[in-house]
Structure formats: C-alpha cells, structure tokens
Protein backbone atom coordinates (compact mmCIF):
# COMPACT_ATOMS: atom_id res chain seq x y z
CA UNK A 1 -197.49 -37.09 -88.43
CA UNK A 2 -198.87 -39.61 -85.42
CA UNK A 3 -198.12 -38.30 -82.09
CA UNK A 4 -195.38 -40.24 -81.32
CA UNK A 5 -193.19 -39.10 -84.69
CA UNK A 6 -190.25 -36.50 -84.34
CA UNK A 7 -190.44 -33.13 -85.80
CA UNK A 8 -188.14 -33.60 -89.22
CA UNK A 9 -185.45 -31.37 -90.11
CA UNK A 10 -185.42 -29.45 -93.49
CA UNK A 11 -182.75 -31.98 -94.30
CA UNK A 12 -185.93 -34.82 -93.45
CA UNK A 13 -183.72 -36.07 -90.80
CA UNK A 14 -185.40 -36.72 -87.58
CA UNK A 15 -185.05 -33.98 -84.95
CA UNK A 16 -182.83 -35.78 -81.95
CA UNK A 17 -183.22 -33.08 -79.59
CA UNK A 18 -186.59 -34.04 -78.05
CA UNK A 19 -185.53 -37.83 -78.30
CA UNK A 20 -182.48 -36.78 -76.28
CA UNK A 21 -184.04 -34.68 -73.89
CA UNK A 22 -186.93 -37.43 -73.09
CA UNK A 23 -184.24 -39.61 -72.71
CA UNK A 24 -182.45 -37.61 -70.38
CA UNK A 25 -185.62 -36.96 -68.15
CA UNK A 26 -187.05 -40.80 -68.36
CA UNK A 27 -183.13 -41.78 -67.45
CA UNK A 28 -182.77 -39.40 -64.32
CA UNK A 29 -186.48 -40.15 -62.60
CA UNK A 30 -186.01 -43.84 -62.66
CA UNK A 31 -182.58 -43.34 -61.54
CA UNK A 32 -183.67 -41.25 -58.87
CA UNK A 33 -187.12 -43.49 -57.92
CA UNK A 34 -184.59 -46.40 -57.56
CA UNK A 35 -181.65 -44.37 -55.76
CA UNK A 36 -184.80 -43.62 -53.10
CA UNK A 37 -185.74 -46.90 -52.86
CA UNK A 38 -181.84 -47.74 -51.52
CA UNK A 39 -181.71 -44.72 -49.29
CA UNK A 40 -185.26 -45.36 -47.65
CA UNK A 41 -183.79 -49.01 -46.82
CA UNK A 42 -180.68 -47.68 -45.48
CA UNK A 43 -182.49 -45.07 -43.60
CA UNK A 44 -185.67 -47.12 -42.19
CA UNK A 45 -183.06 -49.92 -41.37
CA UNK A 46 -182.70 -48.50 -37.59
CA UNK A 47 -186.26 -47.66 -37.19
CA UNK A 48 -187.09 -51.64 -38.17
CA UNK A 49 -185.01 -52.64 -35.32
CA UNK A 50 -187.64 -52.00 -33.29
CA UNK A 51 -190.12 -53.56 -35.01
CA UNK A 52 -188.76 -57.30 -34.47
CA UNK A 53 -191.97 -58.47 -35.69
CA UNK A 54 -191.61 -56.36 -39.09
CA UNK A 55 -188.38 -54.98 -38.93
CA UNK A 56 -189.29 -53.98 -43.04
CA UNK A 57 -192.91 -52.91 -42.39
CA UNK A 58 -191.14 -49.19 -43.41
CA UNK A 59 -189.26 -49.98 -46.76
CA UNK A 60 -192.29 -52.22 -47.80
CA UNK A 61 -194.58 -49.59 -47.60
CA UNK A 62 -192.33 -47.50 -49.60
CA UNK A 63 -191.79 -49.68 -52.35
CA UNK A 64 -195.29 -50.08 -52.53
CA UNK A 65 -195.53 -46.44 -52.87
CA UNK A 66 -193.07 -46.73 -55.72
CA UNK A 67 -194.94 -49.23 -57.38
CA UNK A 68 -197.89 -46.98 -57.32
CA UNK A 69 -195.67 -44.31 -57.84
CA UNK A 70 -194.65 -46.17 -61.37
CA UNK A 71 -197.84 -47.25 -62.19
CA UNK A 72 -199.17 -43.67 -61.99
CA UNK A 73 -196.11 -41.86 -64.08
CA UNK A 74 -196.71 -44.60 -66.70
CA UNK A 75 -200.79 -43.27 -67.47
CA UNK A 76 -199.58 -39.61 -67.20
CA UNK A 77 -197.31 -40.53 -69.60
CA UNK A 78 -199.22 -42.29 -71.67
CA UNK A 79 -202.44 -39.92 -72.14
CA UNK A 80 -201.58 -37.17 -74.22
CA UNK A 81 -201.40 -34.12 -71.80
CA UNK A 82 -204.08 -31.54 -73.95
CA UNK A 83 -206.42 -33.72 -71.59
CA UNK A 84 -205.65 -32.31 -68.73
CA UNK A 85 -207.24 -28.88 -69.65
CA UNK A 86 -210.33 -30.22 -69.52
CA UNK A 87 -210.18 -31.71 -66.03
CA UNK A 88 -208.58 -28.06 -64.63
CA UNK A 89 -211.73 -27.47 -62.92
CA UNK A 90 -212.70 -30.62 -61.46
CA UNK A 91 -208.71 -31.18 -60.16
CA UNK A 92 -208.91 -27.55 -58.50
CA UNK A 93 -212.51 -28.27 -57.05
CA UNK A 94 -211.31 -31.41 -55.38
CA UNK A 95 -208.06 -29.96 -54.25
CA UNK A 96 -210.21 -27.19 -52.16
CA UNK A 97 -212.41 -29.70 -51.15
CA UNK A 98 -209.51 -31.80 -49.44
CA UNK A 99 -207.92 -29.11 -48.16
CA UNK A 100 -210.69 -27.65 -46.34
CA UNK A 101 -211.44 -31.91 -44.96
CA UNK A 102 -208.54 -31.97 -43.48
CA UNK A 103 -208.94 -29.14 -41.16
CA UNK A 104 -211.76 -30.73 -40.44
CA UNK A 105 -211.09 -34.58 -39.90
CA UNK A 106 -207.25 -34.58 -40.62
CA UNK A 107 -205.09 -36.48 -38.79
CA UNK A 108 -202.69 -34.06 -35.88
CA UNK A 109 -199.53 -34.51 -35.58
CA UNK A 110 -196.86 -32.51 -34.19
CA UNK A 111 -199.64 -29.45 -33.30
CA UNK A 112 -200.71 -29.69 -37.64
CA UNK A 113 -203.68 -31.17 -39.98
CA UNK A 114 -201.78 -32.43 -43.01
CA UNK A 115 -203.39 -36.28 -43.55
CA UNK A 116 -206.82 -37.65 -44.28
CA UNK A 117 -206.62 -41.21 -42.88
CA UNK A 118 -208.56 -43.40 -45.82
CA UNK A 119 -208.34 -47.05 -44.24
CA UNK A 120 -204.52 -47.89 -44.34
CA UNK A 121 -203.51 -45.10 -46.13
CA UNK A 122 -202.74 -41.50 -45.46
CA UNK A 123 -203.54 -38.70 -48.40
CA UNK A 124 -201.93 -35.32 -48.33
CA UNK A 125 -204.19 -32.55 -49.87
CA UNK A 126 -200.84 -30.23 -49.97
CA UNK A 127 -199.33 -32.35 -52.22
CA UNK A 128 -202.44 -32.66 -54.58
CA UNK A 129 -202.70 -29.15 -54.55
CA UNK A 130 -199.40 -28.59 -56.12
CA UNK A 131 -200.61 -30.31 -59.08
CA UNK A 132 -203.56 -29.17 -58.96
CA UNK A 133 -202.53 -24.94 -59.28
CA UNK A 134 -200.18 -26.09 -61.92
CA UNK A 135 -203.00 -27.95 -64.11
CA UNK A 136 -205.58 -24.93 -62.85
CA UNK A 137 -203.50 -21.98 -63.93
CA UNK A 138 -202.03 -23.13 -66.98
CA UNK A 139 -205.59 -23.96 -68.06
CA UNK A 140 -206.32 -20.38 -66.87
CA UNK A 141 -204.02 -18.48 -68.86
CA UNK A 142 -203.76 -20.71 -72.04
CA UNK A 143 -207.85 -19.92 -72.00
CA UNK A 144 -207.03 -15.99 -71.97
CA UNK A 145 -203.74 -15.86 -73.26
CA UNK A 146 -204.56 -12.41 -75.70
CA UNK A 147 -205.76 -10.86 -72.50
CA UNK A 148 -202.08 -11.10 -70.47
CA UNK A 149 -201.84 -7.16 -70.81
CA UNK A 150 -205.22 -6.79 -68.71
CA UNK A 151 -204.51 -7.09 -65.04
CA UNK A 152 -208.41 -7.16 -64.58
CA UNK A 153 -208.68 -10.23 -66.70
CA UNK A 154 -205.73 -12.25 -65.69
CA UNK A 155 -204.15 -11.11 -62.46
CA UNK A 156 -207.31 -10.64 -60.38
CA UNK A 157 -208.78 -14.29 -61.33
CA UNK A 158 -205.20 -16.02 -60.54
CA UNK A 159 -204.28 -14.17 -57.03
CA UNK A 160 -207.51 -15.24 -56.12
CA UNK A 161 -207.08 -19.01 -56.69
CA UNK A 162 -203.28 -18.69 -55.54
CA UNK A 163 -204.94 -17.29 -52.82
CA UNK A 164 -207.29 -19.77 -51.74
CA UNK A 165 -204.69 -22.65 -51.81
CA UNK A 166 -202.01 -20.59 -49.83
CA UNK A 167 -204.35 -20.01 -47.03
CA UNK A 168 -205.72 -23.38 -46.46
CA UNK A 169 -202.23 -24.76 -46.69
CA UNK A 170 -201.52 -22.20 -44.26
CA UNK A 171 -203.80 -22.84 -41.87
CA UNK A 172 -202.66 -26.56 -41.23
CA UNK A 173 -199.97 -25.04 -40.75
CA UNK A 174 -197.46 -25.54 -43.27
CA UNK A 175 -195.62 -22.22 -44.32
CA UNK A 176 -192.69 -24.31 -46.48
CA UNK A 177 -195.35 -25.35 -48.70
CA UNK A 178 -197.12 -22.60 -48.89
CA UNK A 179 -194.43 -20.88 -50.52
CA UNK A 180 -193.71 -23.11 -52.68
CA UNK A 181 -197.08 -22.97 -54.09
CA UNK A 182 -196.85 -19.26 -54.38
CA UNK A 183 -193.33 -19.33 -56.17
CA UNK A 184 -194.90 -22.08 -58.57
CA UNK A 185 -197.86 -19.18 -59.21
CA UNK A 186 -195.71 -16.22 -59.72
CA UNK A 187 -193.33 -18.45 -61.79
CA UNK A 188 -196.14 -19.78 -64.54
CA UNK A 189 -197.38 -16.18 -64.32
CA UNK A 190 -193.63 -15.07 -65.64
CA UNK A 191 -193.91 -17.66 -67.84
CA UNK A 192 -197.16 -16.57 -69.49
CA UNK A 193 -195.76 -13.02 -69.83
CA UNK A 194 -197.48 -11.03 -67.51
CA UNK A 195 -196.00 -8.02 -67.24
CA UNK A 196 -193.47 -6.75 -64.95
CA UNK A 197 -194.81 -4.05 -63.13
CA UNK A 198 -197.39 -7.01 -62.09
CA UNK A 199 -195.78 -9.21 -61.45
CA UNK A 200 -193.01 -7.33 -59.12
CA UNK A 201 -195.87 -6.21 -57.00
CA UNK A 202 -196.76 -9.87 -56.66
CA UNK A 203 -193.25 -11.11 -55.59
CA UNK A 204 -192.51 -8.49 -53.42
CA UNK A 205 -196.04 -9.05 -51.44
CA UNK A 206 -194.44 -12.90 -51.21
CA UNK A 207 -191.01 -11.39 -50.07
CA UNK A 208 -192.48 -9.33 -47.14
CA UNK A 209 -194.88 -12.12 -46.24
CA UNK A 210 -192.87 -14.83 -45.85
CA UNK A 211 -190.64 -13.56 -42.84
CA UNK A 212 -193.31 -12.10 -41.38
CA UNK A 213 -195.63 -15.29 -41.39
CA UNK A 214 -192.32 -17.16 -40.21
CA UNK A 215 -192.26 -15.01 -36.89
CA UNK A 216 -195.92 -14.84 -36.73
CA UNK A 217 -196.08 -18.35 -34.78
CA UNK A 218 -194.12 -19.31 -31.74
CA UNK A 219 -192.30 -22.67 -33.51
CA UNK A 220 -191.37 -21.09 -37.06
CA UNK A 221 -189.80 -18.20 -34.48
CA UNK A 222 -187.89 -21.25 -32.61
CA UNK A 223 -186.87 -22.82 -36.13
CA UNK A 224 -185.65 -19.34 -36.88
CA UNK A 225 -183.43 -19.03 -33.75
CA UNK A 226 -182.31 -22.81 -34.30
CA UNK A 227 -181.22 -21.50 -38.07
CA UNK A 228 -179.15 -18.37 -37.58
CA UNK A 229 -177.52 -20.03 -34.46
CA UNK A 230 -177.73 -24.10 -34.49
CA UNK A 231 -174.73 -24.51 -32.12
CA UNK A 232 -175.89 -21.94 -29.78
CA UNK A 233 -179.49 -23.80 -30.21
CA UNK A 234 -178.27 -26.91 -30.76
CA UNK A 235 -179.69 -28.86 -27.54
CA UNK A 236 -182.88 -27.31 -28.73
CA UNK A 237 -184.85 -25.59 -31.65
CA UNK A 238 -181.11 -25.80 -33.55
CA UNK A 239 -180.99 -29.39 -32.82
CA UNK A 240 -182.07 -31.30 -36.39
CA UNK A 241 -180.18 -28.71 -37.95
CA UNK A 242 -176.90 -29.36 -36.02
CA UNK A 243 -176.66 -32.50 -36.22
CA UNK A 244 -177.38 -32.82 -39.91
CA UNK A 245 -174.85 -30.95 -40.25
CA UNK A 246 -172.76 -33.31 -38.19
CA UNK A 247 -173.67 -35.83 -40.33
CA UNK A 248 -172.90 -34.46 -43.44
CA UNK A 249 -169.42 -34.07 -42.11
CA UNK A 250 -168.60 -37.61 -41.24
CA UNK A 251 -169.57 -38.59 -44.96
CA UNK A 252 -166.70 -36.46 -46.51
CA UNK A 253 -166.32 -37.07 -49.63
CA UNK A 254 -166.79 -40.42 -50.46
CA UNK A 255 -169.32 -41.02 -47.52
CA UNK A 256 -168.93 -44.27 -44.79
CA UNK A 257 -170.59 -46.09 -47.71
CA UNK A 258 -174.78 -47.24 -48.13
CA UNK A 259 -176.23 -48.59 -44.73
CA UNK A 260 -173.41 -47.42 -42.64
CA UNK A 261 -174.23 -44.49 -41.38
CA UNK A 262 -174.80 -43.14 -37.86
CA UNK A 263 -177.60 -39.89 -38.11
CA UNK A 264 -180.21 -42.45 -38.85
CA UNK A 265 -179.67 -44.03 -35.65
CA UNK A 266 -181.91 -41.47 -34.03
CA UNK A 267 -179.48 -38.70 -34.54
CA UNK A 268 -181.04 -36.65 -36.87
CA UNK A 269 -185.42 -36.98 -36.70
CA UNK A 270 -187.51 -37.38 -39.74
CA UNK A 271 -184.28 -39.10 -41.87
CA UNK A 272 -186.00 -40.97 -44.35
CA UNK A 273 -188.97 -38.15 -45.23
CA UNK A 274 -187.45 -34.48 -44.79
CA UNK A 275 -184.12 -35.20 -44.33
CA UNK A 276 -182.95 -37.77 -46.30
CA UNK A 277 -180.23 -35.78 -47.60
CA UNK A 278 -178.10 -36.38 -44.71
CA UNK A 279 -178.15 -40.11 -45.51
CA UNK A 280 -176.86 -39.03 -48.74
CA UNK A 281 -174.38 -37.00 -47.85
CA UNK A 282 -172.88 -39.40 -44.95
CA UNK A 283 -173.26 -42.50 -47.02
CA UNK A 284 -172.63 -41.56 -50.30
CA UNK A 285 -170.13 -38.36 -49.53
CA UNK A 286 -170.57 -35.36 -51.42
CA UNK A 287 -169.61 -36.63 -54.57
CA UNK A 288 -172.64 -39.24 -54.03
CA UNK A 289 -175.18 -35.81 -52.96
CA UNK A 290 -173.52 -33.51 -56.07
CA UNK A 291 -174.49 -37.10 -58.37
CA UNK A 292 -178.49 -36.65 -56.78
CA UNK A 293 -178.34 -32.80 -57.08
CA UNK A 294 -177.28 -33.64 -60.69
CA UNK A 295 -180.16 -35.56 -61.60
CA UNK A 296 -182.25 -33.08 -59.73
CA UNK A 297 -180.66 -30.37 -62.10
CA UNK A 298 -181.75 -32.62 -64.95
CA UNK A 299 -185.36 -33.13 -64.71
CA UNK A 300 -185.85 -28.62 -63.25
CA UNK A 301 -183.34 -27.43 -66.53
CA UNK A 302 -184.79 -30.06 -68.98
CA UNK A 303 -188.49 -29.81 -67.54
CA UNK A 304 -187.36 -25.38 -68.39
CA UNK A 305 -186.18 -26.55 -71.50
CA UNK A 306 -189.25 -28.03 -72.74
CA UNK A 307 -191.21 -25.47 -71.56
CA UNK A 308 -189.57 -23.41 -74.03
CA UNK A 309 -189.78 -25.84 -77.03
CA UNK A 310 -193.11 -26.61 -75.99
CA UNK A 311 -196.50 -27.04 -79.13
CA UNK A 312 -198.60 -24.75 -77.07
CA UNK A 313 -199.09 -22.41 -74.43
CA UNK A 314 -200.86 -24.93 -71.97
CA UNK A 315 -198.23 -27.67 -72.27
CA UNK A 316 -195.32 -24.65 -72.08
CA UNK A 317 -197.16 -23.80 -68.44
CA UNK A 318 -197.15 -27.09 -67.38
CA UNK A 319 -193.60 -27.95 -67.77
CA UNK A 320 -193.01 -25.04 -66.59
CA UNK A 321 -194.73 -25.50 -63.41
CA UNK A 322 -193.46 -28.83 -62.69
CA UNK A 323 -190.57 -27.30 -63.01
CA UNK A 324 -190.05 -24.07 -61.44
CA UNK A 325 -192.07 -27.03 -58.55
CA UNK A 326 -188.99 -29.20 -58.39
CA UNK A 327 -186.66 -26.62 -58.28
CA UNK A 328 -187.66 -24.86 -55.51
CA UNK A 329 -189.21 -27.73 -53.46
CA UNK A 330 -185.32 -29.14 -53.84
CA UNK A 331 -183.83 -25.79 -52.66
CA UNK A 332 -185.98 -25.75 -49.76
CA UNK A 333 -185.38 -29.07 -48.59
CA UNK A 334 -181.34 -29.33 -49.17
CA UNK A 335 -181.36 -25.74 -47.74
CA UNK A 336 -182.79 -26.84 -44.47
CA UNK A 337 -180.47 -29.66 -44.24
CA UNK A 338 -177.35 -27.95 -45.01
CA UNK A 339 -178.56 -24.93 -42.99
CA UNK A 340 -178.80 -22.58 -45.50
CA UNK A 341 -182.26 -22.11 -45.19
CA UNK A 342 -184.82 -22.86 -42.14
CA UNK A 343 -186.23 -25.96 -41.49
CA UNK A 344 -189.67 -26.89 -43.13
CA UNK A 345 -190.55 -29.92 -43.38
CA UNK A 346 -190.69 -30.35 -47.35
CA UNK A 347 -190.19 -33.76 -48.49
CA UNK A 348 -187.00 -34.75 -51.17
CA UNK A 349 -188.70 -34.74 -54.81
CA UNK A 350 -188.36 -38.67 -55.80
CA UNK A 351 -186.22 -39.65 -52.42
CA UNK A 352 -187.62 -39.12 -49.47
CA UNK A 353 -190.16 -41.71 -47.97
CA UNK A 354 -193.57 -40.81 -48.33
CA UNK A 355 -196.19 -42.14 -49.98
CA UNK A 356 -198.40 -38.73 -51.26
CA UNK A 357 -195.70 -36.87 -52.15
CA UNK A 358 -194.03 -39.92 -54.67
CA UNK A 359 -197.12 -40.51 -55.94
CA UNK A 360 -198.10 -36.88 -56.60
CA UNK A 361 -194.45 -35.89 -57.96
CA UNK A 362 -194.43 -39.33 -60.38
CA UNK A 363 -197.60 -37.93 -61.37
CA UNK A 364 -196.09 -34.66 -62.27
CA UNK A 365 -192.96 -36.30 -63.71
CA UNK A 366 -195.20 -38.26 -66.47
CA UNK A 367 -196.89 -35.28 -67.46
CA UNK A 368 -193.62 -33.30 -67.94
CA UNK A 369 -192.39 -36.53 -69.62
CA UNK A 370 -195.39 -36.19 -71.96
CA UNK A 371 -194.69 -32.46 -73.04
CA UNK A 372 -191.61 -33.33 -73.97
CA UNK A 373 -192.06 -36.18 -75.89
CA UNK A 374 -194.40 -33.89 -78.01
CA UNK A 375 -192.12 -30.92 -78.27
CA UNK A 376 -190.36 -29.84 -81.09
C-alpha cells in the first residue's frame, strides 16, 4: 500500500474516515488563513491612514506572511512526518540557541526581548520553540516508550527540557507563553501514559506557579487588577480589557458588518495581533466569532482525533501536541479578550497579524495535516 492509499475495510472498501477528517482539517485552515487575511485588512485599515505614503504597507506584509505561511504548510505536508524524529535534536538545539540570542541582541519593546531583527524581518524564538518541544518530546518518549513506568527514565529527562524552554521564555518576559508551553508538555506527557501520580505532581507545580509568577512582577500584578475589575481599572491597567469588551458589544449579533468597525480606530491597542477577536466579534457579531471558534474547534478535536487513530506513537504525540497547542493558545487569547482570563499577549492561531507566529502555526498545521492523512 503507497503512502497515500486508504486503510481498506474488511468489506475492501476504502476507509472514508481519514479522507473525511483531512478534509475537514485542510477545509478549516485555509478557511481560517483566508478569514485572517480579511480581518488583518479590516483591522490595519485605520493604522494605514497614517501612512499616506503606504497606507497598505500593514496588510502587504501580512499577506506576504501568508504566502510564506502557505508555502511552508505545503512541504510539512508534503514530507512524510517519521522525518521529523530525526531532526528532534537539531530543532531543540536551535530553539535554545535563539532563545538565549534574543536576551542577548533581541529587539525591546514594551520593557521585553521577544524579536531577533534579521534584515527586514523579525523572528520570534517563542514561537519556534513551541514546535520545537512538540517535535523534541514526542521524539523523546516514542524513543523510550517501554520505559513510561520509570519516572527516572522519562520524567526526569522531560522536566528538564520543559524546563529549559519555560525559563528562557520567561525571562523575556512572557508568562502567557510560557504556560502554554508547559500545558503542551504535561499534555503529550498524558498522552504518552505517564502515570498519574506523576503527572498530578507536575500539574499542580504548574497550578501554584502560575499565579504566583503572575504577581511576581509589577505589570502582570497591574494586568491582574485590570482583570478582576476592568471598569474600576478601566482608565488604566483595565483599559484593553474594557474596551474590548465594549466592542464586542456594539457587534451584537450580526456585527456592524467587515471594515466597519470602531475598536480598531485606536480603541482597543494591539487589534490586528492579540486582539483580533474584537474585530470579529464587532464586525462579524457573535454568530461571525462562534463560525471562527468553530473552525478553531475543528482543527484542536480533529488534530485529538488523529492523535488517537494515529500509525505510531511519535505521530500520535505530535498531533497531539499541535493540538492540545491550539487549544489552549485559543483559550488564552479569546479569554483575555472577553475577560475571562488576564491579558497576555498570545497571538490568534491562523488570524491574528504576525508574521512568526503564521508561519510557525502553518508549519504545525501541515504536520498535523500529514498524520492524518496517514492514519487509519
């Protein structure tokens, strides 16, 4: 059977439900790539006002990005993903190596070092480092998979690389992604069946952390005030948070319709990268946001899905991983803007303008593609 053939039924039918859930994944991350490309207009539209001499300079770097973006799902998908166990070790060796560069040389802004400027462009080692713990550990624990019972073998060698990412991410600083690097760890390790007494020790270090990290700094304390009170803190810490909110009210439920809008319009900072939600849910109304969150849903359940129907334990941790990755980096970011959660500075999986993250998540998306084109 070539690699490309469907598992056959006894009947010697074709299998359809691989074909249908590739389908279902290819379907919703074009359909999201493209839905970003008509939100990042609509929300760069105000900042290219003021840029009379390049009023697009914003949505042409962007679609740039998404042609990279493309260009870069389309070899992940196209290399069969057993290949990527091989390059585990080089992929984690240059993710350390860019994260410690950029607390070197990286670019400040806003009081962090989260860009290496390369010419005209702008890499984020965060974002590579996402992939590259998901690549690492599944590698990892696919090599020692009749070891999971031995925390010596397993648990010491992956807190320890979990570790090292977590703390140079956390020394930029950048606490949202740092736990969502650790929730992507202890979710592969759950995955690989490491057992609970393990791996409850392991979340429950991540629960007491992450609050206490949060008030560690004087800002995350100020985000935290802005979050449990944003009308109280609204002229101040609560501010992005309130008026979000204020925008997501005006869209109702059909939304003032695509480029008419008001939060973009300096309202609401950072619209087209962290909180491009809002221009969702005041352009598009909450039926438009529940029709992104759907296709969201799609590519986290389906990516779970084919974890499960995954050929082998490495490809089962990577889809996995990308994942349990979506997921939460979704959660985090629609929680910030609908103020369920604090503010963090995540980016929109697919949406939001940025040219690491898109190319990094496409990435991600071709490899999960890949697994699940191969599963049976």
């Amino acid at each position: 059977m070539s690699k490309l053939d469907l598992p056959s039924t006894p009947s010697g039918r074709p299998h359809s439900g691989p074909s249908v859930r590739y389908a279902a994944l290819l379907s919703a991350v074009f359909l999201l790539l493209l839905t970003g490309v008509v939100l990042v207009l609509s929300a760069t539209s105000a900042t290219g006002v003021d840029s009379s001499d390049r009023p697009l300079q914003y949505f042409t770097r962007h679609l740039w990005s998404v042609g990279i973006a493309v260009a870069v799902l389309l070899v992940t998908l196209g290399v069969d993903y057993r290949h990527w166990r091989r390059m585990a070790l080089p992929l984690a060796a240059a993710s350390v190596s860019l994260l410690v560069i950029v607390l070197a040389v990286g670019r400040r802004t806003g009081g962090a070092r989260r860009w290496i400027e390369i010419g005209q462009f702008s890499v984020q080692p965060s974002e590579i480092a996402k992939l590259a713990l998901i690549v690492a550990l599944a590698a990892f624990l696919d090599a020692r998979k009749d070891q999971i019972e031995r925390p010596d073998r397993i648990l010491r060698p992956a807190m320890l690389l979990l570790t090292a990412g977590c703390s140079l991410v956390l020394l930029q600083p950048d606490l949202g992604t740092t736990l969502i690097l650790a929730g992507i760890g202890v979710g592969m390790l759950f995955v690989a069946g490491l057992p609970g007494r393990d791996l409850g020790k392991i979340a429950a270090m991540v629960v007491v952390a992450a609050p206490l990290l949060a008030y560690a700094a004087p800002y995350r304390r100020a985000r935290l005030a802005g979050f449990l009170d944003p009308i109280s803190e609204r002229a101040s810490s609560g501010y992005q948070t309130f008026q979000s909110l204020v925008g997501l009210a005006q869209g109702g439920l059909r939304g003032t319709g695509l480029g008419a809008g008001q939060a973009k319009w300096g309202w609401v900072p950072n619209a087209p990268t962290d909180f491009i939600f809002v221009i969702v849910g005041e352009e598009m109304g909450l039926l438009g946001a529940l029709g992104l969150l759907t296709l969201l849903g799609v590519v986290g359940i389906g990516g779970l899905r084919t974890s499960q129907k995954a050929p082998d334990l490495f490809g089962s941790l990577l889809a996995a991983g990308i994942a349990i990755w979506f997921v939460l980096q979704t959660l985090v970011n629609v929680g910030g803007v609908v103020g369920l959660l604090p503010v963090t500075g995540v980016t929109l999986p697919f949406l939001s303008f940025g040219g690491s993250s898109l190319v990094v998540t496409a990435a991600a998306a071709g490899l999960l593609l890949n697994v699940t084109r191969r599963s049976g």
